[in-house]
PDB file of N, CA and C in Angstrom:
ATOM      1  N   UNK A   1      14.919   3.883   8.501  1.00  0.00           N
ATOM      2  CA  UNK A   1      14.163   4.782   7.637  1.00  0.00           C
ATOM      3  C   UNK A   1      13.504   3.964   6.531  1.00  0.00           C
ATOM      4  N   UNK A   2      12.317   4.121   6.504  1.00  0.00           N
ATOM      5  CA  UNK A   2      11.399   3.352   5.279  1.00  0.00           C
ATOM      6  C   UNK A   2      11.427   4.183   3.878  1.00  0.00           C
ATOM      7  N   UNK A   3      11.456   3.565   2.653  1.00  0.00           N
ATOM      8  CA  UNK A   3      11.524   3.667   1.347  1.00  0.00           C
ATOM      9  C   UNK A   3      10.352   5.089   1.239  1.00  0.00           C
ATOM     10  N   UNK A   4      11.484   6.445   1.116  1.00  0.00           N
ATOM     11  CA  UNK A   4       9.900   7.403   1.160  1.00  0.00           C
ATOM     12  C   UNK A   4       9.940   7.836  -0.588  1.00  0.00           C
ATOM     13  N   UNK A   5       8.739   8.159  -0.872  1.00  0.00           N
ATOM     14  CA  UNK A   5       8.176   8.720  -1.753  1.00  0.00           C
ATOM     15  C   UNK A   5       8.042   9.778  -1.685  1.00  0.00           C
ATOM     16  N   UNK A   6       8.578  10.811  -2.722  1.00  0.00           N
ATOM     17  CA  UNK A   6       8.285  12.078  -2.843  1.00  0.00           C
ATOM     18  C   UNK A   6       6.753  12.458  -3.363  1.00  0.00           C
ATOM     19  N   UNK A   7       6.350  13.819  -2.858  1.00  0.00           N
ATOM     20  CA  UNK A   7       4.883  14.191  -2.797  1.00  0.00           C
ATOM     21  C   UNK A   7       5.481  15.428  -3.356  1.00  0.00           C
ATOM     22  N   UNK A   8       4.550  15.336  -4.290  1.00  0.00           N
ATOM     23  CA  UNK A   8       4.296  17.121  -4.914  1.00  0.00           C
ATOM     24  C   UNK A   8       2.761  17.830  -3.904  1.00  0.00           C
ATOM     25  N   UNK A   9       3.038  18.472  -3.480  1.00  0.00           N
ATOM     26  CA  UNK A   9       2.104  19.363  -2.935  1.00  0.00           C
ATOM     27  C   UNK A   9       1.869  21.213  -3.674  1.00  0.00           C
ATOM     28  N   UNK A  10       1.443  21.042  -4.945  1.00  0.00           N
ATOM     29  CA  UNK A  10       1.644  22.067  -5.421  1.00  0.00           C
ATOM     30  C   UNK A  10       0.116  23.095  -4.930  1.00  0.00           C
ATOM     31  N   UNK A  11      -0.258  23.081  -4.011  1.00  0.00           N
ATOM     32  CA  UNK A  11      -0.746  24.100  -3.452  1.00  0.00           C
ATOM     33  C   UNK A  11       0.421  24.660  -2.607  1.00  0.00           C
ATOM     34  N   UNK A  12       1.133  24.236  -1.561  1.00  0.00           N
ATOM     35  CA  UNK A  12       2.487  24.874  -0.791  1.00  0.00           C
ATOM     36  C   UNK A  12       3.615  24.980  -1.739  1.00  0.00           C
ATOM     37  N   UNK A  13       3.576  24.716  -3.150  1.00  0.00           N
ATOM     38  CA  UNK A  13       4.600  24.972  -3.853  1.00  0.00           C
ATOM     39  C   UNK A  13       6.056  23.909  -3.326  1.00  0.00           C
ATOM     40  N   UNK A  14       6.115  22.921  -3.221  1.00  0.00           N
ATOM     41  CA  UNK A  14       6.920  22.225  -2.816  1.00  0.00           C
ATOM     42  C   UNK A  14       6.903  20.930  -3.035  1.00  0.00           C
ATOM     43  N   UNK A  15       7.799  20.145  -3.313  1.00  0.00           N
ATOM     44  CA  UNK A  15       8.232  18.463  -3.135  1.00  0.00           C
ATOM     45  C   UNK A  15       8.770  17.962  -1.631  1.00  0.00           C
ATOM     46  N   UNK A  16       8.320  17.362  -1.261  1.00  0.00           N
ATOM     47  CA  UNK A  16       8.134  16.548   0.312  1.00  0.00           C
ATOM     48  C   UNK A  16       8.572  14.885   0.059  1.00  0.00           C
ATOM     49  N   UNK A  17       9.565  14.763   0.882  1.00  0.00           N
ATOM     50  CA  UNK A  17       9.790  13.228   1.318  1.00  0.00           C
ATOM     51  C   UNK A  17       9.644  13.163   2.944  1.00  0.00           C
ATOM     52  N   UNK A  18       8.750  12.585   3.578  1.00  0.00           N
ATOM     53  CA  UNK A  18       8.280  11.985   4.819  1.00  0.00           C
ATOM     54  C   UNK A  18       9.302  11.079   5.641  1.00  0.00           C
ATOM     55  N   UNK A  19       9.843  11.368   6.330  1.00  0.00           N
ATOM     56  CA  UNK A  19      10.813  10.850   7.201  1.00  0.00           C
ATOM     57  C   UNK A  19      10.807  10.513   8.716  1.00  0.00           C
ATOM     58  N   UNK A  20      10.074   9.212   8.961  1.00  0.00           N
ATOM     59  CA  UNK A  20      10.133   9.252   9.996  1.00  0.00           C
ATOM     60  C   UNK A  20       9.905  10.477  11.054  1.00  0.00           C
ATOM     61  N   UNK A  21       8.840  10.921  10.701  1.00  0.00           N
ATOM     62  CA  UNK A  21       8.490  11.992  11.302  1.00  0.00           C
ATOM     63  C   UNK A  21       9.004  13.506  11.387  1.00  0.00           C
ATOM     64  N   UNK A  22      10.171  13.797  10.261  1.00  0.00           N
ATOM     65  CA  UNK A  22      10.873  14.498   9.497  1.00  0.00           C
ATOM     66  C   UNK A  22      10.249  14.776   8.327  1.00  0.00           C
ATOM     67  N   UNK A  23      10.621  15.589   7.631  1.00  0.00           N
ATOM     68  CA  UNK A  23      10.110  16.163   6.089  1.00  0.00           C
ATOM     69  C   UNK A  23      11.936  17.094   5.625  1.00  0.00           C
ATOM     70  N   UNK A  24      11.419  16.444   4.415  1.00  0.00           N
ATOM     71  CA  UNK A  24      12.827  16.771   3.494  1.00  0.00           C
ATOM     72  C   UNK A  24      12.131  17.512   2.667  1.00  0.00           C
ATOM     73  N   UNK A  25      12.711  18.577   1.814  1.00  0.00           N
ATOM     74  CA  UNK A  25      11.458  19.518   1.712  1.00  0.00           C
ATOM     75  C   UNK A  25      12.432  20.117   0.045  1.00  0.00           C
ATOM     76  N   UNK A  26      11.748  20.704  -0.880  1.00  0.00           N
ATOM     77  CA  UNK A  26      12.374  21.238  -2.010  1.00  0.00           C
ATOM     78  C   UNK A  26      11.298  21.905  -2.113  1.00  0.00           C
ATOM     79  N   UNK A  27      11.444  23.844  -1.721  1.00  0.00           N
ATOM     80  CA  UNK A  27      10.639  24.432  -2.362  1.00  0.00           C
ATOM     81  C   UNK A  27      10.912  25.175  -3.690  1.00  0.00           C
ATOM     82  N   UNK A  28       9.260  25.881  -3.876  1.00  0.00           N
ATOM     83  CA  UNK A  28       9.835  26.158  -5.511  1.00  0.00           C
ATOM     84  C   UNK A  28       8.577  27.453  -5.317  1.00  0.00           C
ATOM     85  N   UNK A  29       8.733  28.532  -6.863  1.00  0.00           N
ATOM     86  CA  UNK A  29       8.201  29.630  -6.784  1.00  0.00           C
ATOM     87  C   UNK A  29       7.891  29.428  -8.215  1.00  0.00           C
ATOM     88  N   UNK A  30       6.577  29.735  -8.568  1.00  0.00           N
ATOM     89  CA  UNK A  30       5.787  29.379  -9.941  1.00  0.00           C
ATOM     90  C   UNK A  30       5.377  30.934 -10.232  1.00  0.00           C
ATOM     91  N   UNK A  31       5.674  31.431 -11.293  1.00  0.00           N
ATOM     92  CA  UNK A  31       4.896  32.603 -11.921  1.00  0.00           C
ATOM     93  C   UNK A  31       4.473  32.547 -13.264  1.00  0.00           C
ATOM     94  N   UNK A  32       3.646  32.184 -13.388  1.00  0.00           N
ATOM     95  CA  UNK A  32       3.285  31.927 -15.026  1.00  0.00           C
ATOM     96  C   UNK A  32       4.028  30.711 -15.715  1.00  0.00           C
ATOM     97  N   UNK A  33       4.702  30.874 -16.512  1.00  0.00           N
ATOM     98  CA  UNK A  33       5.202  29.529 -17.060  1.00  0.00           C
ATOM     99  C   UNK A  33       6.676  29.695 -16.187  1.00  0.00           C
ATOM    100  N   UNK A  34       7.164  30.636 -15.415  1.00  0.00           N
ATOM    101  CA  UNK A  34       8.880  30.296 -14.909  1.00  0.00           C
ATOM    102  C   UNK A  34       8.677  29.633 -13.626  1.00  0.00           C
ATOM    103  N   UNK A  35       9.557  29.148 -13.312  1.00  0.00           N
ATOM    104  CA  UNK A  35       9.583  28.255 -12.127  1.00  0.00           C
ATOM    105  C   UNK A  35      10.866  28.153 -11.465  1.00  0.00           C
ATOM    106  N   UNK A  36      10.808  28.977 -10.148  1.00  0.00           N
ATOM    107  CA  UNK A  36      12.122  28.536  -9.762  1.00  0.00           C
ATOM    108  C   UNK A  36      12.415  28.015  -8.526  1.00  0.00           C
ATOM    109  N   UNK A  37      13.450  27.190  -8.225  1.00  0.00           N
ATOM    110  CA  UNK A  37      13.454  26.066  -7.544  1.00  0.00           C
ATOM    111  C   UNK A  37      14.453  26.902  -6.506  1.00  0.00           C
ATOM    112  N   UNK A  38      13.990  26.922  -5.261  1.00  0.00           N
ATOM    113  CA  UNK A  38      14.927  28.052  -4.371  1.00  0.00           C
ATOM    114  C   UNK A  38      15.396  27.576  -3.125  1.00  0.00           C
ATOM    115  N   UNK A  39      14.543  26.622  -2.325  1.00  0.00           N
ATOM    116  CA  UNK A  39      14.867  26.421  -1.026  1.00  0.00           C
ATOM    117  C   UNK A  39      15.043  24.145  -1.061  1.00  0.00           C
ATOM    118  N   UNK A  40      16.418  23.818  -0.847  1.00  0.00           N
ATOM    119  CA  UNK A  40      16.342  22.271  -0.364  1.00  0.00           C
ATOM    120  C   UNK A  40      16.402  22.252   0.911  1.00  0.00           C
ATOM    121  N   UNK A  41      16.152  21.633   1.848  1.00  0.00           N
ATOM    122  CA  UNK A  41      16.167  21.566   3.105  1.00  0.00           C
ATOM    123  C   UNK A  41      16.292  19.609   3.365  1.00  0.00           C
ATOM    124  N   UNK A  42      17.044  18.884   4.156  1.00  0.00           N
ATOM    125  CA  UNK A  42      17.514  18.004   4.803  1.00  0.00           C
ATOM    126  C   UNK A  42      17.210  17.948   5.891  1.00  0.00           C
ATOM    127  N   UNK A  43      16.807  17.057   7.183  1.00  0.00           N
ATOM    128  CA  UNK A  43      17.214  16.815   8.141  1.00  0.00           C
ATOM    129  C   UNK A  43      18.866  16.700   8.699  1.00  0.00           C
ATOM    130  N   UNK A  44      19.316  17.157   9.370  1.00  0.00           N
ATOM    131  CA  UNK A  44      20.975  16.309   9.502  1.00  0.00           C
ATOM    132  C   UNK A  44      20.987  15.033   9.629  1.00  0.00           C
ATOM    133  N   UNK A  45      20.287  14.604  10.336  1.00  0.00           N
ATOM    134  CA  UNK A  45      20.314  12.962  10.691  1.00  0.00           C
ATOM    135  C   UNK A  45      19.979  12.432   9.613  1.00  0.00           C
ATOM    136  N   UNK A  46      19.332  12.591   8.657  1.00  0.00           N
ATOM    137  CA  UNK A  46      19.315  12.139   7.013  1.00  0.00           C
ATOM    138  C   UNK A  46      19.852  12.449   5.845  1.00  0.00           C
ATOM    139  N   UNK A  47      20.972  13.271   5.879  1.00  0.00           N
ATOM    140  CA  UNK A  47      21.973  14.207   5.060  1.00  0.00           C
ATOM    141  C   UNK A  47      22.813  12.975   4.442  1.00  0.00           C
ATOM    142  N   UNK A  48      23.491  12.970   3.393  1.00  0.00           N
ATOM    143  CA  UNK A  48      24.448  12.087   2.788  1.00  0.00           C
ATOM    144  C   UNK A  48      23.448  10.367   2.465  1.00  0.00           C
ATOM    145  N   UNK A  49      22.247  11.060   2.275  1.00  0.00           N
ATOM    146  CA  UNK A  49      21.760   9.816   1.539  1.00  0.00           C
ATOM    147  C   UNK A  49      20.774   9.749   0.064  1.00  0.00           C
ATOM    148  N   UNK A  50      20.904  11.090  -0.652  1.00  0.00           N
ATOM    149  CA  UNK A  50      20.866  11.010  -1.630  1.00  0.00           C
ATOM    150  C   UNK A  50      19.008  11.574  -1.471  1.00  0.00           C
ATOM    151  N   UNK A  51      18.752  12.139  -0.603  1.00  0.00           N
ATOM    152  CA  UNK A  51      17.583  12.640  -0.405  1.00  0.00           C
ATOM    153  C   UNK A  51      17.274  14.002  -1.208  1.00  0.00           C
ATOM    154  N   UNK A  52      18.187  14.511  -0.912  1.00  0.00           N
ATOM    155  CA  UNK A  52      17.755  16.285  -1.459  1.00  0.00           C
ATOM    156  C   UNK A  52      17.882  15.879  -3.361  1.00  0.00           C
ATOM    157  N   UNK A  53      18.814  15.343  -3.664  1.00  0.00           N
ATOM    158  CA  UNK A  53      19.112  14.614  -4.941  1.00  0.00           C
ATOM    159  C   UNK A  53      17.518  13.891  -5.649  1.00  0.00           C
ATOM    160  N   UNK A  54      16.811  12.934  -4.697  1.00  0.00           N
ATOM    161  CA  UNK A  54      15.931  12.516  -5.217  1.00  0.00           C
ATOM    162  C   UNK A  54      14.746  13.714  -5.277  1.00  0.00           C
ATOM    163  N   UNK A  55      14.888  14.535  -4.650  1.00  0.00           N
ATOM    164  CA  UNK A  55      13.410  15.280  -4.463  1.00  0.00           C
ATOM    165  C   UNK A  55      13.728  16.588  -5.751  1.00  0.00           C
ATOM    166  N   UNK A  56      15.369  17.170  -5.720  1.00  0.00           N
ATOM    167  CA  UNK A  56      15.147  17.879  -7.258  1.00  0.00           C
ATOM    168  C   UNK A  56      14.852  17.125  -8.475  1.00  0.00           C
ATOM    169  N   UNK A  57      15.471  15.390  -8.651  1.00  0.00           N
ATOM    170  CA  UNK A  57      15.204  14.690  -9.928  1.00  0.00           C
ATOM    171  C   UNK A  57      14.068  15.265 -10.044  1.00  0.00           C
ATOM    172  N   UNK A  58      12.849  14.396  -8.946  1.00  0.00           N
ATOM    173  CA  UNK A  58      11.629  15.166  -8.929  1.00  0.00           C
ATOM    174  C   UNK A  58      11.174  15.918  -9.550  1.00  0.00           C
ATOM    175  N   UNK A  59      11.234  17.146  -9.070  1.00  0.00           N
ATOM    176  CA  UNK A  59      10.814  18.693  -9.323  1.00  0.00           C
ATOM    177  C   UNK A  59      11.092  18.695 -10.553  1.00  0.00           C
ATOM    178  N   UNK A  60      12.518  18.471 -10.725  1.00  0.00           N
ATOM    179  CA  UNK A  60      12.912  18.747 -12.624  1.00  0.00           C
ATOM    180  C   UNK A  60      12.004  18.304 -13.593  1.00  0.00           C
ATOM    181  N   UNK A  61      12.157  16.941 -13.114  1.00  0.00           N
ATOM    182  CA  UNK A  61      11.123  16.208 -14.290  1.00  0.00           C
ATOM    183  C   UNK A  61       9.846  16.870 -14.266  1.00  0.00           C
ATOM    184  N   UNK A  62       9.245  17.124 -12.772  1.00  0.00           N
ATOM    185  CA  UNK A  62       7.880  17.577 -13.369  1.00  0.00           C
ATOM    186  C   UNK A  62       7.734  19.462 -14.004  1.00  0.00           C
ATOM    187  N   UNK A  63       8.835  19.537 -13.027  1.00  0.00           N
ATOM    188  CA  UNK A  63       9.006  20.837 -14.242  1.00  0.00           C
ATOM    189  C   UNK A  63       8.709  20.343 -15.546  1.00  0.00           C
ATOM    190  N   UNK A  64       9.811  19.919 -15.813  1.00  0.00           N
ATOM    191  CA  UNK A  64       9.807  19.538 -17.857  1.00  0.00           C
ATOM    192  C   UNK A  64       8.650  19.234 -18.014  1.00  0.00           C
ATOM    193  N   UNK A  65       7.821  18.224 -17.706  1.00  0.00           N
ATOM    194  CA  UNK A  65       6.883  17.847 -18.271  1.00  0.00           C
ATOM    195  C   UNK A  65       5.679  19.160 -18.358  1.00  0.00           C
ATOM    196  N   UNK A  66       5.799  19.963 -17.162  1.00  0.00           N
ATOM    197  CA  UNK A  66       4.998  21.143 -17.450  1.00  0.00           C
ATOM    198  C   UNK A  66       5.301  22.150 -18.418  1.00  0.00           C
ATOM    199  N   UNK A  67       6.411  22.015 -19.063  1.00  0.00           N
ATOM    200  CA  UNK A  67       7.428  22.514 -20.166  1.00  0.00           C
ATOM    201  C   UNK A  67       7.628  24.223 -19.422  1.00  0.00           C
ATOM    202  N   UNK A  68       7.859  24.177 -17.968  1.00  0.00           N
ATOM    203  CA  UNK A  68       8.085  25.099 -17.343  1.00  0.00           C
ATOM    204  C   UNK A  68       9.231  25.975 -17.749  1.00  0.00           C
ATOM    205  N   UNK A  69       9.757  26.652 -17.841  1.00  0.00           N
ATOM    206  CA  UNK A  69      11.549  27.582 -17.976  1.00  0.00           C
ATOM    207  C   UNK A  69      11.701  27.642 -16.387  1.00  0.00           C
ATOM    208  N   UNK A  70      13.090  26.803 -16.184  1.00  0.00           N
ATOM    209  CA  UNK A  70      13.368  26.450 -15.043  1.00  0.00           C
ATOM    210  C   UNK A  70      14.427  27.580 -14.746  1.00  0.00           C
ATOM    211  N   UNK A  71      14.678  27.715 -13.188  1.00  0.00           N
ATOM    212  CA  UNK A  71      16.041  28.733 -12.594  1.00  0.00           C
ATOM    213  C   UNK A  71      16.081  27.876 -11.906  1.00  0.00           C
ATOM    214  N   UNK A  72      17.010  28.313 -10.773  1.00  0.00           N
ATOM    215  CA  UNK A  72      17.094  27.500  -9.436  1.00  0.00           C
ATOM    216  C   UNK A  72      18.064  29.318  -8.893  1.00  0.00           C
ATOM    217  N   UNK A  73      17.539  29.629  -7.948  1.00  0.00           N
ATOM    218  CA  UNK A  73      18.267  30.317  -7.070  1.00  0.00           C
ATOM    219  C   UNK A  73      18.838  29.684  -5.794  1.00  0.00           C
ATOM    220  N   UNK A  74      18.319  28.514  -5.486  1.00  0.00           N
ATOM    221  CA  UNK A  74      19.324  27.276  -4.514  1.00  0.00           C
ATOM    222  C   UNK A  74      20.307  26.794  -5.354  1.00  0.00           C
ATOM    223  N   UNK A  75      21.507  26.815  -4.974  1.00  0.00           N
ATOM    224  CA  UNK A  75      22.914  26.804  -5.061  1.00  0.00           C
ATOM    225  C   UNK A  75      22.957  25.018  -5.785  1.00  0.00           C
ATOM    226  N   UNK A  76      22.123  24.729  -5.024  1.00  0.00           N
ATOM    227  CA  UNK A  76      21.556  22.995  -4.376  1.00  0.00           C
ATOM    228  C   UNK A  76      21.424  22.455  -5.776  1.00  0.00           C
ATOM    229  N   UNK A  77      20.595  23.013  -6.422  1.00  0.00           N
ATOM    230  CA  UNK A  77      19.481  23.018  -7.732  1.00  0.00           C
ATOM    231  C   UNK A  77      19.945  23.115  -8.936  1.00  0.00           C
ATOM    232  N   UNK A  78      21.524  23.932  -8.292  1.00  0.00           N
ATOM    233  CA  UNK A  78      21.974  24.617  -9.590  1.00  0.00           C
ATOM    234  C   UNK A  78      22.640  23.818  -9.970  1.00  0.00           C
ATOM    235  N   UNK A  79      23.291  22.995  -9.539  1.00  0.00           N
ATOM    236  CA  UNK A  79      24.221  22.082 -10.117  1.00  0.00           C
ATOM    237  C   UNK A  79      23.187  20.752 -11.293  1.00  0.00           C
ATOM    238  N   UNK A  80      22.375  20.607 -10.998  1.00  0.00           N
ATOM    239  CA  UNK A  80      21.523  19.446 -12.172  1.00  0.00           C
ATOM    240  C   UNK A  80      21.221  20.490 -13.429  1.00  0.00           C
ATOM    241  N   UNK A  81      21.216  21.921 -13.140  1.00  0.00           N
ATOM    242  CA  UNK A  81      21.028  22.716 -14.633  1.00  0.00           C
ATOM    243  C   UNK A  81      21.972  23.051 -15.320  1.00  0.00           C
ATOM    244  N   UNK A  82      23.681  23.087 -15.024  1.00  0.00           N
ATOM    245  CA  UNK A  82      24.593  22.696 -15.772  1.00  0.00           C
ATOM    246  C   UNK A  82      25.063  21.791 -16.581  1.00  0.00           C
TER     247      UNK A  82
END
């Protein structure tokens, strides 16, 4: 697996890491200034490598920087807002 880079694609509302022909995927739901972060998705064959982890850092940060009010209704998500 090659060094992937996460992609914001904020027309599909989502953060994307490219995997070998796989996609690791963090979607999210924008309404005005709230933002909530709802669906992580993994490959199995790429699970336990710190993937879903890099793609919320992601999201968070660019949340913040959009000075968004964050939720997370993924379980996934919820644990970096504690």
């Amino acid at each position: 697996m090659s060094a992937a880079t996460v992609q914001h694609q904020p027309e599909q509302q989502r953060f994307v890491l490219q995997l070998d022909g796989h996609q690791a995927v963090l979607d999210y739901q924008l309404q005005q200034n709230d933002i909530n972060f709802n669906h992580t998705f993994v490959p199995p064959e790429f699970r336990g490598k710190g993937l879903a982890e890099k793609l919320v850092k992601a999201g968070l940060s660019w949340a913040e920087q959009q000075d968004y009010t964050i939720h997370a209704s993924c379980s996934y998500v919820q644990r970096f807002l504690s």
